[in-house]
PDB file of N, CA and C in Angstrom:
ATOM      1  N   UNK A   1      14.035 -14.764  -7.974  1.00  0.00           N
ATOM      2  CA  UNK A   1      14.943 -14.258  -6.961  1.00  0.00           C
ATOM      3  C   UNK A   1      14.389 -12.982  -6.331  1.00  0.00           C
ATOM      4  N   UNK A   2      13.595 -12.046  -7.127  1.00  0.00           N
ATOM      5  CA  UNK A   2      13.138 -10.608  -6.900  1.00  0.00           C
ATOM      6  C   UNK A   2      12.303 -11.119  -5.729  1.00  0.00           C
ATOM      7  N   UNK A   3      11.149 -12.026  -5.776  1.00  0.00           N
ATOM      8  CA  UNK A   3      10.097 -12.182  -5.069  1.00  0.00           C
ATOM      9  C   UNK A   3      10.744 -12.838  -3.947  1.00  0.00           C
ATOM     10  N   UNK A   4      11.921 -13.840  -4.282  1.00  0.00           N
ATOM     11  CA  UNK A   4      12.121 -14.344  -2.362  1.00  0.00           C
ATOM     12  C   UNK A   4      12.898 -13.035  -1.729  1.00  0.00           C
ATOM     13  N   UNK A   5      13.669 -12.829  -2.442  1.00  0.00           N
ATOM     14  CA  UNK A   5      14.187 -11.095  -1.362  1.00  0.00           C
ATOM     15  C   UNK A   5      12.903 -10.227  -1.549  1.00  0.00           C
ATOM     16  N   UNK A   6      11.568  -9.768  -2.195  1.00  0.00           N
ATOM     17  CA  UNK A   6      10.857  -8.871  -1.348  1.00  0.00           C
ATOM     18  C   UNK A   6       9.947  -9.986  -0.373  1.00  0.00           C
ATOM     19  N   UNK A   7       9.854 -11.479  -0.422  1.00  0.00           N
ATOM     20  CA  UNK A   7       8.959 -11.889   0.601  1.00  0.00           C
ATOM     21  C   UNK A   7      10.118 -11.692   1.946  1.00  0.00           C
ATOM     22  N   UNK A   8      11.052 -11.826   1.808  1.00  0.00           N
ATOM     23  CA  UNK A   8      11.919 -11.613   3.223  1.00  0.00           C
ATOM     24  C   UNK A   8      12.185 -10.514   3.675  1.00  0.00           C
ATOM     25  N   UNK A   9      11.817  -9.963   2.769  1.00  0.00           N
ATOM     26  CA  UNK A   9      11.825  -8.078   3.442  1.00  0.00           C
ATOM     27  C   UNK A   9      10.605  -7.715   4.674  1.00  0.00           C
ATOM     28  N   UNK A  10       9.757  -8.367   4.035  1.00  0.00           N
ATOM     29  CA  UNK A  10       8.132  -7.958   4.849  1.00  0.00           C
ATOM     30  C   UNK A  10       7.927  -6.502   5.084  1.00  0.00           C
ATOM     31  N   UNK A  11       7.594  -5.966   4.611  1.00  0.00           N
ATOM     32  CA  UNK A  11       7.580  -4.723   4.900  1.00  0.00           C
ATOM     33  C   UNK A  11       6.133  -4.227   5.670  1.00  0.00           C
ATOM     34  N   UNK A  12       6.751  -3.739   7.005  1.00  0.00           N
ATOM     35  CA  UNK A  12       4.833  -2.794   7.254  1.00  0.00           C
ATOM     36  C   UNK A  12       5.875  -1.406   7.489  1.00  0.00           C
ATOM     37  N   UNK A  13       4.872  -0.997   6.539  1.00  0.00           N
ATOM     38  CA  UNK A  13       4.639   0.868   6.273  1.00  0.00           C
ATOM     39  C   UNK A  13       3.383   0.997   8.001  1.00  0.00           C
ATOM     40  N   UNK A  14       4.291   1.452   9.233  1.00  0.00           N
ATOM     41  CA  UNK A  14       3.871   1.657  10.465  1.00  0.00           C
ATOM     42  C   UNK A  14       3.021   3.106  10.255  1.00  0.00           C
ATOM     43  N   UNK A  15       1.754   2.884  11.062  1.00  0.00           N
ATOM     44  CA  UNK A  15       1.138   3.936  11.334  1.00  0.00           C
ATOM     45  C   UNK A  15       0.885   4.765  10.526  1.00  0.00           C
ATOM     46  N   UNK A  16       0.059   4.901   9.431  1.00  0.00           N
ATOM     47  CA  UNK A  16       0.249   5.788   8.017  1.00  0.00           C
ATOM     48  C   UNK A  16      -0.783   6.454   8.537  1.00  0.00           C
ATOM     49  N   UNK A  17      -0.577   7.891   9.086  1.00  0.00           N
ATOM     50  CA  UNK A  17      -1.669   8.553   9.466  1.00  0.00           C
ATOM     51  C   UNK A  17      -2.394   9.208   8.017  1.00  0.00           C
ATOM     52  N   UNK A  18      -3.017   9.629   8.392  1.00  0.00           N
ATOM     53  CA  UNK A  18      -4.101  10.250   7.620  1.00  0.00           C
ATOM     54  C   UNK A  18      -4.151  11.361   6.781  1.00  0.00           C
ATOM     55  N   UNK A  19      -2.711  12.523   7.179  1.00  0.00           N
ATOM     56  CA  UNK A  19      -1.545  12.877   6.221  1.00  0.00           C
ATOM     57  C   UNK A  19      -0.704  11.874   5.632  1.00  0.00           C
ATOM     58  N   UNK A  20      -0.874  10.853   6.015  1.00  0.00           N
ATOM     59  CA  UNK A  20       0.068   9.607   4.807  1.00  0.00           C
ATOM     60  C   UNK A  20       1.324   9.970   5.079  1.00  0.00           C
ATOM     61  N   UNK A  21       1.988  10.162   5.935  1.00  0.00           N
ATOM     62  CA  UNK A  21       3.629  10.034   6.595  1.00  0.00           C
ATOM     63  C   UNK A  21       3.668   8.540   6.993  1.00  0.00           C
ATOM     64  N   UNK A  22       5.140   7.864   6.654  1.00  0.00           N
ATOM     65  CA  UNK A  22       5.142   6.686   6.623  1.00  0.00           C
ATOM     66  C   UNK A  22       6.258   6.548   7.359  1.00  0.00           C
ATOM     67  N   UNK A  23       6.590   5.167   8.031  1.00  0.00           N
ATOM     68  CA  UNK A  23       7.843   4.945   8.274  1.00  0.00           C
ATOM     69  C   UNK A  23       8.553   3.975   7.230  1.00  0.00           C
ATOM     70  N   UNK A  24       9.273   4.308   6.540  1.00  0.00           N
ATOM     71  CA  UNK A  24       9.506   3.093   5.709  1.00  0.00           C
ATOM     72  C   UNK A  24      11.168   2.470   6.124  1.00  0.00           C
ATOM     73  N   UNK A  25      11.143   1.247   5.931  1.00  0.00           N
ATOM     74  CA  UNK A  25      12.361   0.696   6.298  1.00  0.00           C
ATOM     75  C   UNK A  25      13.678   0.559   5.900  1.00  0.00           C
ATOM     76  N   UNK A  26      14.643   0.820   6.319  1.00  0.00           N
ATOM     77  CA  UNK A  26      15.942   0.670   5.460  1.00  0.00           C
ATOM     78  C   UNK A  26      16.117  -0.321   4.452  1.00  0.00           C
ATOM     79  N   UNK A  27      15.698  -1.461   4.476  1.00  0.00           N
ATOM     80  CA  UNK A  27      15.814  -2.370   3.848  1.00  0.00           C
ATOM     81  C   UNK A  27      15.169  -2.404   2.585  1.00  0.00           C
ATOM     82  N   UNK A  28      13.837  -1.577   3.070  1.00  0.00           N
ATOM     83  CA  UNK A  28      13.122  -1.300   1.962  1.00  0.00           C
ATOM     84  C   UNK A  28      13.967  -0.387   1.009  1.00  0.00           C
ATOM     85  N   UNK A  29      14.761   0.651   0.863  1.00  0.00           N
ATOM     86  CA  UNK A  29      15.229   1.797   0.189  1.00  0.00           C
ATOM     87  C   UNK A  29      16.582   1.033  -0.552  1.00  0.00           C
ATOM     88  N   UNK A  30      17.286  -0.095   0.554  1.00  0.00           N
ATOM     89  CA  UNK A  30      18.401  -0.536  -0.323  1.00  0.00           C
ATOM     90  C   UNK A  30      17.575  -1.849  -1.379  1.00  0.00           C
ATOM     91  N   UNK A  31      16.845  -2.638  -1.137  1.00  0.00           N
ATOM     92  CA  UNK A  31      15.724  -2.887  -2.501  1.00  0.00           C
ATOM     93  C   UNK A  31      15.407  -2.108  -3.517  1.00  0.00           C
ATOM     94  N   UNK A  32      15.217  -0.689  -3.554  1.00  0.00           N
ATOM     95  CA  UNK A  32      14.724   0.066  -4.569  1.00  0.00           C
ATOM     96  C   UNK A  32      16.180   0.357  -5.237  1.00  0.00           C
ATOM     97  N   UNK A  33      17.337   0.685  -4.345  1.00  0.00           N
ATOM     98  CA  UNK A  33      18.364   0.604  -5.495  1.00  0.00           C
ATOM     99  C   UNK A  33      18.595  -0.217  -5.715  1.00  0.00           C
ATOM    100  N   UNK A  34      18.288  -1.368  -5.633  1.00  0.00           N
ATOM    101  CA  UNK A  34      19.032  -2.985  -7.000  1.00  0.00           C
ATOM    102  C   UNK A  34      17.868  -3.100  -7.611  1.00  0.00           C
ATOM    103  N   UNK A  35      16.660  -2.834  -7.475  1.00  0.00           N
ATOM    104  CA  UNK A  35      15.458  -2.965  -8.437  1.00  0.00           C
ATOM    105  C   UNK A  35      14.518  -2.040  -8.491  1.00  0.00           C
ATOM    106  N   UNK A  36      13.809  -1.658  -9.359  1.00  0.00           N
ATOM    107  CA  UNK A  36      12.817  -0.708  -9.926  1.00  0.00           C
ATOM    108  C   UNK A  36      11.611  -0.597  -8.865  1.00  0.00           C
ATOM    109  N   UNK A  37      10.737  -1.692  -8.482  1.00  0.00           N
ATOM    110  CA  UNK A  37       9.922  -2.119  -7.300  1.00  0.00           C
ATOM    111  C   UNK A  37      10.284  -2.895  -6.685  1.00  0.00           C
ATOM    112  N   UNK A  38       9.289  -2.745  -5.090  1.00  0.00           N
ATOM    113  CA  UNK A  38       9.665  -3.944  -4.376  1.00  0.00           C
ATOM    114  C   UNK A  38       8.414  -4.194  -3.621  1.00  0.00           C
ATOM    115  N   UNK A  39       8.170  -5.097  -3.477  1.00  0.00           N
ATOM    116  CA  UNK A  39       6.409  -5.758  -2.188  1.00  0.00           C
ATOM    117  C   UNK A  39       6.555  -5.406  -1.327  1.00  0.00           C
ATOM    118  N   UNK A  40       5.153  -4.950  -0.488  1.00  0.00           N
ATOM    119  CA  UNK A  40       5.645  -4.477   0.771  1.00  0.00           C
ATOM    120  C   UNK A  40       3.816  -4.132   1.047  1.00  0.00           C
ATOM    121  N   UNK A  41       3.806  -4.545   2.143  1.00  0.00           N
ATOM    122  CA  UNK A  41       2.102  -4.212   2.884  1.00  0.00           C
ATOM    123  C   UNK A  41       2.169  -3.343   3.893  1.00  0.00           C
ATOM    124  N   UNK A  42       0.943  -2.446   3.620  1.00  0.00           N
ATOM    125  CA  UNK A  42       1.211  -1.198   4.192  1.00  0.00           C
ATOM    126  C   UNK A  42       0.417  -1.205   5.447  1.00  0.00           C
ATOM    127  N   UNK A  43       0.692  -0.671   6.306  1.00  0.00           N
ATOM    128  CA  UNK A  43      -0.463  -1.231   7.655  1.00  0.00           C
ATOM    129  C   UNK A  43      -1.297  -0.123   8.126  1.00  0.00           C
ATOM    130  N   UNK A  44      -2.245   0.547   8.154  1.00  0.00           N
ATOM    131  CA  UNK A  44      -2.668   1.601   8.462  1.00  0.00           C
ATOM    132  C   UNK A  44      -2.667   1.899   9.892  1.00  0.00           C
ATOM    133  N   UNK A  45      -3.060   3.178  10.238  1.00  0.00           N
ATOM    134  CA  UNK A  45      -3.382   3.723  11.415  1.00  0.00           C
ATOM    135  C   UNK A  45      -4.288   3.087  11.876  1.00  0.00           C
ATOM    136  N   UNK A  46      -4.958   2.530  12.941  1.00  0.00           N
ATOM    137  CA  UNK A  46      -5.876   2.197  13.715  1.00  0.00           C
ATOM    138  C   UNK A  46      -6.582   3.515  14.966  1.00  0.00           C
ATOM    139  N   UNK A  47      -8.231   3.387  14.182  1.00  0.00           N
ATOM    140  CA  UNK A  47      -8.586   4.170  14.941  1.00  0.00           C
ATOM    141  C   UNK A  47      -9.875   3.369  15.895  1.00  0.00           C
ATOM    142  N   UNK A  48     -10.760   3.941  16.394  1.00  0.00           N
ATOM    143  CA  UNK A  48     -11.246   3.199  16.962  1.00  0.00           C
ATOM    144  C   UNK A  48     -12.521   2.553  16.358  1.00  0.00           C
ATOM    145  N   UNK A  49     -12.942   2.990  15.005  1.00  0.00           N
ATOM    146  CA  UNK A  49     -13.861   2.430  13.988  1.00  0.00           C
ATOM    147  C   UNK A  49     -13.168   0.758  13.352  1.00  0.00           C
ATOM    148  N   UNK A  50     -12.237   1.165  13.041  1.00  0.00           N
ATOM    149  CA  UNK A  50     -11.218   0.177  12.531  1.00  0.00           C
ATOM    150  C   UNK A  50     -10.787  -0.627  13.173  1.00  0.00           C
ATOM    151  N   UNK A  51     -10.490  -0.477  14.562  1.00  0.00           N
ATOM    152  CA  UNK A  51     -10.537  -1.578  15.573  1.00  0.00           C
ATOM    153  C   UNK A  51     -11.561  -1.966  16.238  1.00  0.00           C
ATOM    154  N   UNK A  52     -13.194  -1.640  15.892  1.00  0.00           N
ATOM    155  CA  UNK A  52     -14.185  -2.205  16.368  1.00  0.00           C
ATOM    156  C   UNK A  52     -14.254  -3.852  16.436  1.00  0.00           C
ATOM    157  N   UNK A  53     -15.046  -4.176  17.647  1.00  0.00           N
ATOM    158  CA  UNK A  53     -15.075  -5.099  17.592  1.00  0.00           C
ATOM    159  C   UNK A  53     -16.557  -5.886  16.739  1.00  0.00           C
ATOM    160  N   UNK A  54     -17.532  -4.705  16.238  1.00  0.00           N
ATOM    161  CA  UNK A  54     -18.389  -5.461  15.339  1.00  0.00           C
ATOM    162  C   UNK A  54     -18.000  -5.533  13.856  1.00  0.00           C
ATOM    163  N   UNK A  55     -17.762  -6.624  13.390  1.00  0.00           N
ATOM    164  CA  UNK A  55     -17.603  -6.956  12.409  1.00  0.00           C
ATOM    165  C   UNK A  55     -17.528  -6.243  11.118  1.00  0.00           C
ATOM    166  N   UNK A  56     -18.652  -6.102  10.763  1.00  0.00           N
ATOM    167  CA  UNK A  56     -19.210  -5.354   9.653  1.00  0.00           C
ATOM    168  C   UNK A  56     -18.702  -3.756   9.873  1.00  0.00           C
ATOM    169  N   UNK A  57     -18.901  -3.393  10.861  1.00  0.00           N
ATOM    170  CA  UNK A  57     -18.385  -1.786  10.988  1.00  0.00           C
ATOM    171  C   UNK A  57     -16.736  -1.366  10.793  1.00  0.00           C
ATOM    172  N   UNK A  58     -16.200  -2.674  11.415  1.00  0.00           N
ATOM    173  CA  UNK A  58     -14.811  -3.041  11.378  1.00  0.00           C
ATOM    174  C   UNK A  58     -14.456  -2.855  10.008  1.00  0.00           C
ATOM    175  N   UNK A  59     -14.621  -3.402   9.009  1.00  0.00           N
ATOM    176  CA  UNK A  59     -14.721  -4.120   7.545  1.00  0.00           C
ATOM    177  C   UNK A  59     -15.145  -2.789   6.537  1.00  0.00           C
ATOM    178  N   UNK A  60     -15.948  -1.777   7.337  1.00  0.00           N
ATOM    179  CA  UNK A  60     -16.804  -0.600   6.462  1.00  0.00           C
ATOM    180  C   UNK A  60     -15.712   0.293   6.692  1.00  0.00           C
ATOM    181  N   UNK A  61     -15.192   0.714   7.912  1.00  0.00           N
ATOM    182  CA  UNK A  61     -14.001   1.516   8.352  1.00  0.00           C
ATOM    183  C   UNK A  61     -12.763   0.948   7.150  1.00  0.00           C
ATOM    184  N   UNK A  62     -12.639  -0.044   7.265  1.00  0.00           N
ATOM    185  CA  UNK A  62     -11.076  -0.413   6.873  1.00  0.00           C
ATOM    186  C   UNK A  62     -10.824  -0.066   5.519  1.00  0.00           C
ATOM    187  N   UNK A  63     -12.835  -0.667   4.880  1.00  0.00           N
ATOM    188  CA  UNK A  63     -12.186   0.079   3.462  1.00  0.00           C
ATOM    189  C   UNK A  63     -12.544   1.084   2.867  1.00  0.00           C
ATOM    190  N   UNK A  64     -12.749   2.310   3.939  1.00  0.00           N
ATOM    191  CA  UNK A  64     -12.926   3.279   3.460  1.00  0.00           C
ATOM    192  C   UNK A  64     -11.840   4.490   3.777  1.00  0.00           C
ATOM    193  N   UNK A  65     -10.880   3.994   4.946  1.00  0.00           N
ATOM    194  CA  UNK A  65      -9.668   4.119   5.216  1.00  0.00           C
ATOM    195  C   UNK A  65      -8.358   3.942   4.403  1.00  0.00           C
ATOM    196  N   UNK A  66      -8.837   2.502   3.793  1.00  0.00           N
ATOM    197  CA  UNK A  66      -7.884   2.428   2.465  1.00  0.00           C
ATOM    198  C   UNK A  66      -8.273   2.843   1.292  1.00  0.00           C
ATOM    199  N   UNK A  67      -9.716   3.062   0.649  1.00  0.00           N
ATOM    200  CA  UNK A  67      -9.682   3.604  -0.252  1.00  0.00           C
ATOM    201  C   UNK A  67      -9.388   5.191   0.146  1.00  0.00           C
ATOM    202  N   UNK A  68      -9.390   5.875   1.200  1.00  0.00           N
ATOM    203  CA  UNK A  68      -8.870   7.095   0.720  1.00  0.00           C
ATOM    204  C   UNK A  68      -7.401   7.149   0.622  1.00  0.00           C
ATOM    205  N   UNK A  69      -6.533   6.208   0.871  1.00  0.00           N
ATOM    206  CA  UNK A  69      -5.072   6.386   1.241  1.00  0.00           C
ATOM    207  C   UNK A  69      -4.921   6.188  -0.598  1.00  0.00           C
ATOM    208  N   UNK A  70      -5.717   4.877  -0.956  1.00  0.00           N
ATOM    209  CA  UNK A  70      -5.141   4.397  -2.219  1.00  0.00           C
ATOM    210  C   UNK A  70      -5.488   5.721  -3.116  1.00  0.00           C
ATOM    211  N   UNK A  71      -6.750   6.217  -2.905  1.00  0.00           N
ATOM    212  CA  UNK A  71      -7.216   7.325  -3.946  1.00  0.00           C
ATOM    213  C   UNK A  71      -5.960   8.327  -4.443  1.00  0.00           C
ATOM    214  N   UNK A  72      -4.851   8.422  -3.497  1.00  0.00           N
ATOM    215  CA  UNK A  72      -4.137   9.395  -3.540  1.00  0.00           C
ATOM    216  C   UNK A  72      -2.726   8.895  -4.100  1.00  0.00           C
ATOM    217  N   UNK A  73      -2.616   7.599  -4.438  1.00  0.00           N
ATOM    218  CA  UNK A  73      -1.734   6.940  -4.924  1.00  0.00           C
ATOM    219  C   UNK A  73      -1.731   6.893  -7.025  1.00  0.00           C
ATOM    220  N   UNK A  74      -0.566   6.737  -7.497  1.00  0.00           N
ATOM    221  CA  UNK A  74      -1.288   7.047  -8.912  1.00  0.00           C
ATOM    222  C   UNK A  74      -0.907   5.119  -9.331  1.00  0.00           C
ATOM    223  N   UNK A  75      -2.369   4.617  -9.597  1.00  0.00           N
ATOM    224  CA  UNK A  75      -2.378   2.980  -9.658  1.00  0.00           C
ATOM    225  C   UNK A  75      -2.577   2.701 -11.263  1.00  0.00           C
ATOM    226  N   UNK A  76      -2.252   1.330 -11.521  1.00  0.00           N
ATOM    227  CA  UNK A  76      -2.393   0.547 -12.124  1.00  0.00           C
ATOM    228  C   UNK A  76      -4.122   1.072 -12.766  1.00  0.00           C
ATOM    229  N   UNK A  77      -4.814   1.523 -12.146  1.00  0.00           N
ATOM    230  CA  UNK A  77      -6.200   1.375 -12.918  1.00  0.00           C
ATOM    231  C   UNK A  77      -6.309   2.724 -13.500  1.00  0.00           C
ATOM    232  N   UNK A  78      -5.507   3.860 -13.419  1.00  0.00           N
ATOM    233  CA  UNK A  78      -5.385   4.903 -14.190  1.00  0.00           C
ATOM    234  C   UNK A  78      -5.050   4.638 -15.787  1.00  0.00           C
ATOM    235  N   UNK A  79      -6.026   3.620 -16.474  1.00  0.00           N
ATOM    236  CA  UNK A  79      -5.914   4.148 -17.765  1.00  0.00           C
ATOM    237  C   UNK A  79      -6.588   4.508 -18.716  1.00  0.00           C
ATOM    238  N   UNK A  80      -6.238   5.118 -19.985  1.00  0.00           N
ATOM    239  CA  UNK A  80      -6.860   5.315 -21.164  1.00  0.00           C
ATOM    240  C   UNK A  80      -7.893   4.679 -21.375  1.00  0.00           C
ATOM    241  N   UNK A  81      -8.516   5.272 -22.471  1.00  0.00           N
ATOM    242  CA  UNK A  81      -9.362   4.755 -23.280  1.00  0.00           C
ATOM    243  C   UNK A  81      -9.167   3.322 -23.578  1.00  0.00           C
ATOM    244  N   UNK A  82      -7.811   2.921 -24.371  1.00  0.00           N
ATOM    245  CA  UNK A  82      -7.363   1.827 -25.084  1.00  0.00           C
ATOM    246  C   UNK A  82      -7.005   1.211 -23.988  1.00  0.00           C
ATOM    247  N   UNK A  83      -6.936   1.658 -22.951  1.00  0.00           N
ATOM    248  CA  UNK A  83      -6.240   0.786 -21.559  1.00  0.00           C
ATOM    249  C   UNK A  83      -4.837   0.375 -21.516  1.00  0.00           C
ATOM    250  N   UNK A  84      -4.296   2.051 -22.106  1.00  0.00           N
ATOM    251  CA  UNK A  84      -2.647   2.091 -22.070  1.00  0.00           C
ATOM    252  C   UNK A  84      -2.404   2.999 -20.944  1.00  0.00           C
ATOM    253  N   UNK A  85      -1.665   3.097 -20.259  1.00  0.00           N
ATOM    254  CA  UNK A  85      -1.399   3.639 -19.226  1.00  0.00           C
ATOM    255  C   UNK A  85      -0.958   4.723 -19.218  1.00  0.00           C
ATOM    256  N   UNK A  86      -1.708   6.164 -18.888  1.00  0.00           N
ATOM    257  CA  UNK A  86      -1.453   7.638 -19.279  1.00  0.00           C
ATOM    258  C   UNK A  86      -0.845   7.810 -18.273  1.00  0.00           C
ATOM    259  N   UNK A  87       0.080   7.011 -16.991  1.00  0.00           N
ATOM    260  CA  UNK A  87       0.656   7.663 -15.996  1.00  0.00           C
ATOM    261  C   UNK A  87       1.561   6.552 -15.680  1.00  0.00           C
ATOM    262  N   UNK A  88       2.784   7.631 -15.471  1.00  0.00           N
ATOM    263  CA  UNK A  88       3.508   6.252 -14.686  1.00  0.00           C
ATOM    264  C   UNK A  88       3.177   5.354 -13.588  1.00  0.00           C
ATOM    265  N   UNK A  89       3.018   4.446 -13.307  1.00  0.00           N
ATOM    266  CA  UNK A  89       2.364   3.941 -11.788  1.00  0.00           C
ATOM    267  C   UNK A  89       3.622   3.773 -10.712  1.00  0.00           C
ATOM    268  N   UNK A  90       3.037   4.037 -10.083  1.00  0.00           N
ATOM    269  CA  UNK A  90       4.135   4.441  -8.700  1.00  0.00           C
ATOM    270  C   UNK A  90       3.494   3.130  -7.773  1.00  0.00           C
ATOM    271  N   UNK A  91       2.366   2.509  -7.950  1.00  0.00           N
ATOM    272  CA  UNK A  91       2.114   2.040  -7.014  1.00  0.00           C
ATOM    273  C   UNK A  91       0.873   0.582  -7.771  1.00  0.00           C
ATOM    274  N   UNK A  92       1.495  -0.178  -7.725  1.00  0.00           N
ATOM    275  CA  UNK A  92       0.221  -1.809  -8.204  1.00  0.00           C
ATOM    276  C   UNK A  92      -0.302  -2.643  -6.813  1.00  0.00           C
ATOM    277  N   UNK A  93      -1.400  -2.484  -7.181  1.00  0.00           N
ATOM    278  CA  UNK A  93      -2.186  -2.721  -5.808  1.00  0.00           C
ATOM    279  C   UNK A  93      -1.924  -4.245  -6.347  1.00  0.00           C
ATOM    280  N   UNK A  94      -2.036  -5.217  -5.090  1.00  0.00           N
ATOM    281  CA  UNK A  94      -2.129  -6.955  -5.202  1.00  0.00           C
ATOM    282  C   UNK A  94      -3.318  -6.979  -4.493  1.00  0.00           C
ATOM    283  N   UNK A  95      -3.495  -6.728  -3.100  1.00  0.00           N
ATOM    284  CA  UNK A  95      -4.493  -6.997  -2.070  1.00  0.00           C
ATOM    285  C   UNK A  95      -4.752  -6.151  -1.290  1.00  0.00           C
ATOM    286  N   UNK A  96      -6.258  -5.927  -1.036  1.00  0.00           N
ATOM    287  CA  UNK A  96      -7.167  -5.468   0.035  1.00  0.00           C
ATOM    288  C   UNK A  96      -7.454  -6.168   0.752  1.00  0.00           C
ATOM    289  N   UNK A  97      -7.255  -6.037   2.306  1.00  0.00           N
ATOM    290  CA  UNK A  97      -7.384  -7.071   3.422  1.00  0.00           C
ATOM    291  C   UNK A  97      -8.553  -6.475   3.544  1.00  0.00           C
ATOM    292  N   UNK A  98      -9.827  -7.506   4.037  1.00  0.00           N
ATOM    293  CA  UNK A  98     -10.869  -6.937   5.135  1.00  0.00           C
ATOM    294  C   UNK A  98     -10.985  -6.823   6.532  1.00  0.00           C
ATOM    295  N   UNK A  99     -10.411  -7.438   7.164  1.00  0.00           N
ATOM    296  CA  UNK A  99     -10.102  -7.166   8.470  1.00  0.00           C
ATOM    297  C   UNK A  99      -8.956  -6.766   9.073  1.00  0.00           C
ATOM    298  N   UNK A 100      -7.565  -6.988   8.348  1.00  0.00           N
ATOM    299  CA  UNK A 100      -6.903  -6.216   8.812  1.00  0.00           C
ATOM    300  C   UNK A 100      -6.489  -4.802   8.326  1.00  0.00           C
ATOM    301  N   UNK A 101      -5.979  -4.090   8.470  1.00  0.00           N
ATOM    302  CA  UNK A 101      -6.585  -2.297   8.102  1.00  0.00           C
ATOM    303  C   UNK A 101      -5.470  -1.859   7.276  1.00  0.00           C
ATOM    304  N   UNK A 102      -5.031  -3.168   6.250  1.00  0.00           N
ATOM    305  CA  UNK A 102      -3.955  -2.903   5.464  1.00  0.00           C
ATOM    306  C   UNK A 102      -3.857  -3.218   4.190  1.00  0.00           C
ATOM    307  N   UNK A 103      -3.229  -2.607   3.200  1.00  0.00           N
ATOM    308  CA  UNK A 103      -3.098  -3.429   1.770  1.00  0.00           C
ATOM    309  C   UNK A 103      -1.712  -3.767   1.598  1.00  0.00           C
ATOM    310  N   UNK A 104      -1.615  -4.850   0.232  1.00  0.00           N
ATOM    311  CA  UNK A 104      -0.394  -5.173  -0.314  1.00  0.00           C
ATOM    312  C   UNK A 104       0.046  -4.560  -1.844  1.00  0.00           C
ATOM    313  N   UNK A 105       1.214  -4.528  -2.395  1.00  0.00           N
ATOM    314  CA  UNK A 105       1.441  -4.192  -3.502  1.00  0.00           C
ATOM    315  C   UNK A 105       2.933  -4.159  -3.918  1.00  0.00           C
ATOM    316  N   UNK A 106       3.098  -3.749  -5.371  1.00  0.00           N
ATOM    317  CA  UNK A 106       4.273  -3.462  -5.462  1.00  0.00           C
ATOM    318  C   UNK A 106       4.099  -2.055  -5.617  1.00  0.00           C
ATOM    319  N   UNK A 107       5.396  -1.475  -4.840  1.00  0.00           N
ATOM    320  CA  UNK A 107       5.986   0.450  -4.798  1.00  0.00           C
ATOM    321  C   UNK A 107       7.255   0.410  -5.541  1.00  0.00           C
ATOM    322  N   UNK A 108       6.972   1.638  -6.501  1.00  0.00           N
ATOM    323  CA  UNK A 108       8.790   2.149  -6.403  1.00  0.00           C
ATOM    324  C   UNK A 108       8.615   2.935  -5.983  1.00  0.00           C
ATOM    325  N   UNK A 109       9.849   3.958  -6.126  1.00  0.00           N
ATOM    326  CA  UNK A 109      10.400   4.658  -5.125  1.00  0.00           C
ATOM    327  C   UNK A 109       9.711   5.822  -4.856  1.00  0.00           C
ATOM    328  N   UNK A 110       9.307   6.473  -6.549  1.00  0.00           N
ATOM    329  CA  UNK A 110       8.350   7.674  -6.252  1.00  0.00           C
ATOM    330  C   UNK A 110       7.387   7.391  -5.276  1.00  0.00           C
ATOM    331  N   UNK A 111       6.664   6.308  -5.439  1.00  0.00           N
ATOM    332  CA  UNK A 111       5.376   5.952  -4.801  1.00  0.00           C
ATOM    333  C   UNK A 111       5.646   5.987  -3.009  1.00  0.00           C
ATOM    334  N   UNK A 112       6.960   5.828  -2.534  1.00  0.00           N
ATOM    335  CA  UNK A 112       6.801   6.244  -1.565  1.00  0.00           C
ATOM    336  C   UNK A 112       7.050   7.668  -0.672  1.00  0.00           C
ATOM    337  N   UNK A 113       6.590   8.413  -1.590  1.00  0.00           N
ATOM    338  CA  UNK A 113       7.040   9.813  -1.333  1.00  0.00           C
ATOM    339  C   UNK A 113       5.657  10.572  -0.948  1.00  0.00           C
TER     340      UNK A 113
END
């Protein structure tokens, strides 16, 4: 039931500039109060590297655009030694798009702050 209400949510996190200000959606916030997380793909800013039209440069931009957004997120791969998790995760990555200039995941609520 969780997953058909967050696939009908769809969420794009509009324009996440580069200070990482987001727009996030109402729908999204009344999801976080009936559940802990919710899915939601985040769409980045488009600049003009990222909207190139050569391929490869396109693809080099996008994920170096998202790895700095994700760097600043506290993920799923933050762990221990034993590979127990020394942090709460605010944020589980699912997917890295290559051409489009966005990822997917599950957020709670901290994570969108």
């Amino acid at each position: 039931m969780k997953q058909q209400i967050s696939l009908s949510i769809f969420l794009l996190l509009l324009l996440v500039s580069i200070s990482y200000a987001a727009v996030v959606d109402t729908e999204i916030m009344q999801e976080l109060y009936q559940n802990d997380t919710v899915s939601v793909i985040v769409v980045l800013k488009e600049d003009s590297k990222t909207a190139s039209v050569d391929l490869k440069e396109r693809k080099d931009a996008i994920t170096e655009k998202q790895d700095d957004v994700l760097e600043d997120l506290n993920l799923e791969d933050h762990k221990s030694f034993f590979g127990i998790n020394n942090k709460e995760q605010d944020f589980e990555l699912e997917r890295k798009y290559e051409t489009t200039n966005a990822f997917a995941g599950e957020v709670n609520e901290k994570g969108l702050d």
